[in-house]
C-alpha atoms as a PDB file:
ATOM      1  CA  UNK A   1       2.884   4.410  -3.209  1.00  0.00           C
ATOM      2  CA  UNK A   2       1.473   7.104  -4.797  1.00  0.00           C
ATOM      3  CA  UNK A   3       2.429  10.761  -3.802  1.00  0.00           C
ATOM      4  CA  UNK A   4       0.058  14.067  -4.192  1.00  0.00           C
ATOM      5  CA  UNK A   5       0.297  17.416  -2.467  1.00  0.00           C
ATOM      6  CA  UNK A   6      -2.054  18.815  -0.630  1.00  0.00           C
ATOM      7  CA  UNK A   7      -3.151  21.407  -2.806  1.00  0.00           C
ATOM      8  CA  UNK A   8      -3.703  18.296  -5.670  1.00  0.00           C
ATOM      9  CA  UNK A   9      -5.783  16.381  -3.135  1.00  0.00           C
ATOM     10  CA  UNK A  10      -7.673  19.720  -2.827  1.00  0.00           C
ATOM     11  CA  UNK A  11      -8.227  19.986  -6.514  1.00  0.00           C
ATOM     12  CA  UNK A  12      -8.417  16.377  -7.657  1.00  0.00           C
ATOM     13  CA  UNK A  13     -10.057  14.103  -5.155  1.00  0.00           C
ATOM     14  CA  UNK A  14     -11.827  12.073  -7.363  1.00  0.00           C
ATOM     15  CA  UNK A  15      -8.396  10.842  -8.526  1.00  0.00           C
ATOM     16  CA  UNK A  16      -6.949  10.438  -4.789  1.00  0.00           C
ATOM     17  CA  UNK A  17      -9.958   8.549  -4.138  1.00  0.00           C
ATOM     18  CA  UNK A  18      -9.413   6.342  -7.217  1.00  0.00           C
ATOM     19  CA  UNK A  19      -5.702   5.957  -6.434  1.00  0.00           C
ATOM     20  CA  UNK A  20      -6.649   5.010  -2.647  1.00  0.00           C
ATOM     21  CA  UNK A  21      -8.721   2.387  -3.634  1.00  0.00           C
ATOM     22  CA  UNK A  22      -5.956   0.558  -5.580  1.00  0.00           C
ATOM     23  CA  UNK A  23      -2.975   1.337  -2.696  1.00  0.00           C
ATOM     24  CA  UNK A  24      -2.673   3.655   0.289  1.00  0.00           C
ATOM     25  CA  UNK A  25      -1.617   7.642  -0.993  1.00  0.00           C
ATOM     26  CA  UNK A  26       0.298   9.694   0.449  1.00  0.00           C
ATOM     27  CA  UNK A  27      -0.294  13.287   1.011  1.00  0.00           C
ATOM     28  CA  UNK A  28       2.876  16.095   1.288  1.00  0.00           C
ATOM     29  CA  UNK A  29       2.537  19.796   2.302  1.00  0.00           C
ATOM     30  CA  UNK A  30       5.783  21.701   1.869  1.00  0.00           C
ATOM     31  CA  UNK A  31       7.346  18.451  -0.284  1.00  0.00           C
ATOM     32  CA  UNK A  32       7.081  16.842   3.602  1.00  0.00           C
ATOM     33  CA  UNK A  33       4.580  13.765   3.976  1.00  0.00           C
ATOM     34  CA  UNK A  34       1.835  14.645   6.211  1.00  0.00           C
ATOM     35  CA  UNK A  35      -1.257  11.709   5.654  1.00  0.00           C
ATOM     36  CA  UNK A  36      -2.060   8.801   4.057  1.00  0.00           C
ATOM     37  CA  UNK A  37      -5.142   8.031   2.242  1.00  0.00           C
ATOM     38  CA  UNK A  38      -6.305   4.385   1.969  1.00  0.00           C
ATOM     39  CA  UNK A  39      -9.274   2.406   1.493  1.00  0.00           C
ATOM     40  CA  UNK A  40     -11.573   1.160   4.335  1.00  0.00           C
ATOM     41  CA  UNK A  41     -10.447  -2.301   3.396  1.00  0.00           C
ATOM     42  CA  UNK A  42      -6.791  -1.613   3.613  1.00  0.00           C
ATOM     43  CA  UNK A  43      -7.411   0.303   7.034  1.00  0.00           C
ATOM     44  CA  UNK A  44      -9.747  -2.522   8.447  1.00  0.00           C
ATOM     45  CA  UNK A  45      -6.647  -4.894   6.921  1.00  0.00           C
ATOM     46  CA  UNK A  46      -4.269  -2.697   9.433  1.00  0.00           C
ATOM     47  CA  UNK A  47      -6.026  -2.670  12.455  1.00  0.00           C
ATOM     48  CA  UNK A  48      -6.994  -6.274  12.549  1.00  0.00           C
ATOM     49  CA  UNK A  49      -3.425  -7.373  11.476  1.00  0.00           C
ATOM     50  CA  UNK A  50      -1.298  -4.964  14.047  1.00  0.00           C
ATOM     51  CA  UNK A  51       1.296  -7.405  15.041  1.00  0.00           C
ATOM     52  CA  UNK A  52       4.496  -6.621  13.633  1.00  0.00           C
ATOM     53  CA  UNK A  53       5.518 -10.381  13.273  1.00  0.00           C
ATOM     54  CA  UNK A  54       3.832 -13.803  12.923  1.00  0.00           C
ATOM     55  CA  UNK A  55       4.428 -17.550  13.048  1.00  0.00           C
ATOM     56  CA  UNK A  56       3.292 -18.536   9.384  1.00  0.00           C
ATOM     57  CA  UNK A  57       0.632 -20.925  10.969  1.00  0.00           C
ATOM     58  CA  UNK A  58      -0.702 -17.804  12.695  1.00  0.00           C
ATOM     59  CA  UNK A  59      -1.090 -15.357   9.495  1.00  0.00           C
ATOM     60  CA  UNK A  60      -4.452 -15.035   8.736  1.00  0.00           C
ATOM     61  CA  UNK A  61      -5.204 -16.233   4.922  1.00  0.00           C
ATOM     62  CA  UNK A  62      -5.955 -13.463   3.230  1.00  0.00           C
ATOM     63  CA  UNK A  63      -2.481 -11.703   4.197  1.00  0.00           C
ATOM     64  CA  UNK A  64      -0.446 -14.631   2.996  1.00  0.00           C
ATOM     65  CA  UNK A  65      -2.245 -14.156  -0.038  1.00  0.00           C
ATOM     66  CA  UNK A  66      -1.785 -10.320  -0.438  1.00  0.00           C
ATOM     67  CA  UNK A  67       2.294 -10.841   0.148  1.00  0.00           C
ATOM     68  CA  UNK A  68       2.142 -13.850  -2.124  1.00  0.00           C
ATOM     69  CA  UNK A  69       0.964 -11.578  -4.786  1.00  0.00           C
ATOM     70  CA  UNK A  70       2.851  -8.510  -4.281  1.00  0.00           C
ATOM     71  CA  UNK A  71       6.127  -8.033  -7.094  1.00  0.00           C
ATOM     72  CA  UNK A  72       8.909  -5.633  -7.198  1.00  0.00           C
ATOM     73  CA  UNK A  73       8.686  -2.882  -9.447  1.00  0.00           C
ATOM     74  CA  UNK A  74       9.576  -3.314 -13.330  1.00  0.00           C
ATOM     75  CA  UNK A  75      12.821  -1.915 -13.006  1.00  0.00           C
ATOM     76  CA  UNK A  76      13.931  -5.344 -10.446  1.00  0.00           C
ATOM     77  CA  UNK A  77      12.189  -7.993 -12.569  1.00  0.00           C
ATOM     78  CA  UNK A  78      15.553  -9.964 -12.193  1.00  0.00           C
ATOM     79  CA  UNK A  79      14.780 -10.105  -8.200  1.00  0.00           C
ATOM     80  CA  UNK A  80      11.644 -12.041  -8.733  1.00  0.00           C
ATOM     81  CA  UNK A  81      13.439 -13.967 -11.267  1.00  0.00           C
ATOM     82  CA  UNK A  82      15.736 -15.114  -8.288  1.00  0.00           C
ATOM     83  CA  UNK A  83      12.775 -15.821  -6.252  1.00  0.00           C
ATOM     84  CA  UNK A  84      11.384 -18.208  -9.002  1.00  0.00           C
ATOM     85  CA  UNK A  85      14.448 -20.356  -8.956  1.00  0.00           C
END
């Protein structure tokens, strides 16, 4: 997730607005998170999806497909490598 302060979103939020549409941001005042910026889509995503656990025949499509395509960061490419196998 990316991480601005408050006096960045402030000053730049053309670029919080282009980072929210790609992931949620999150917004610190005195180095302490405060808010998180995300897209309508990712917010509609949250509401309609608030139950903390489902039956795989229960998840709706489109979030099996979002966790399906999610991958660790660069620096634990051997993880997915491990998930491959």
């Amino acid at each position: 997730m990316v991480t601005v302060t408050g006096e960045r979103l402030q000053k730049a939020s053309g670029y919080v607005r282009a980072e929210a549409r790609r992931a949620p941001v999150e917004v610190t005042y005195h180095g302490r998170p405060e808010l998180v910026v995300m897209s309508v889509e990712d917010y509609a995503l949250l509401r309609t999806n608030r139950r903390l656990a489902f039956l795989r025949e229960e998840m709706p499509d489109a979030r099996i497909e979002r966790i399906a395509g999610n991958r660790m960061a660069p620096e634990h490419a051997d993880l997915d490598a491990l998930m491959d196998e």
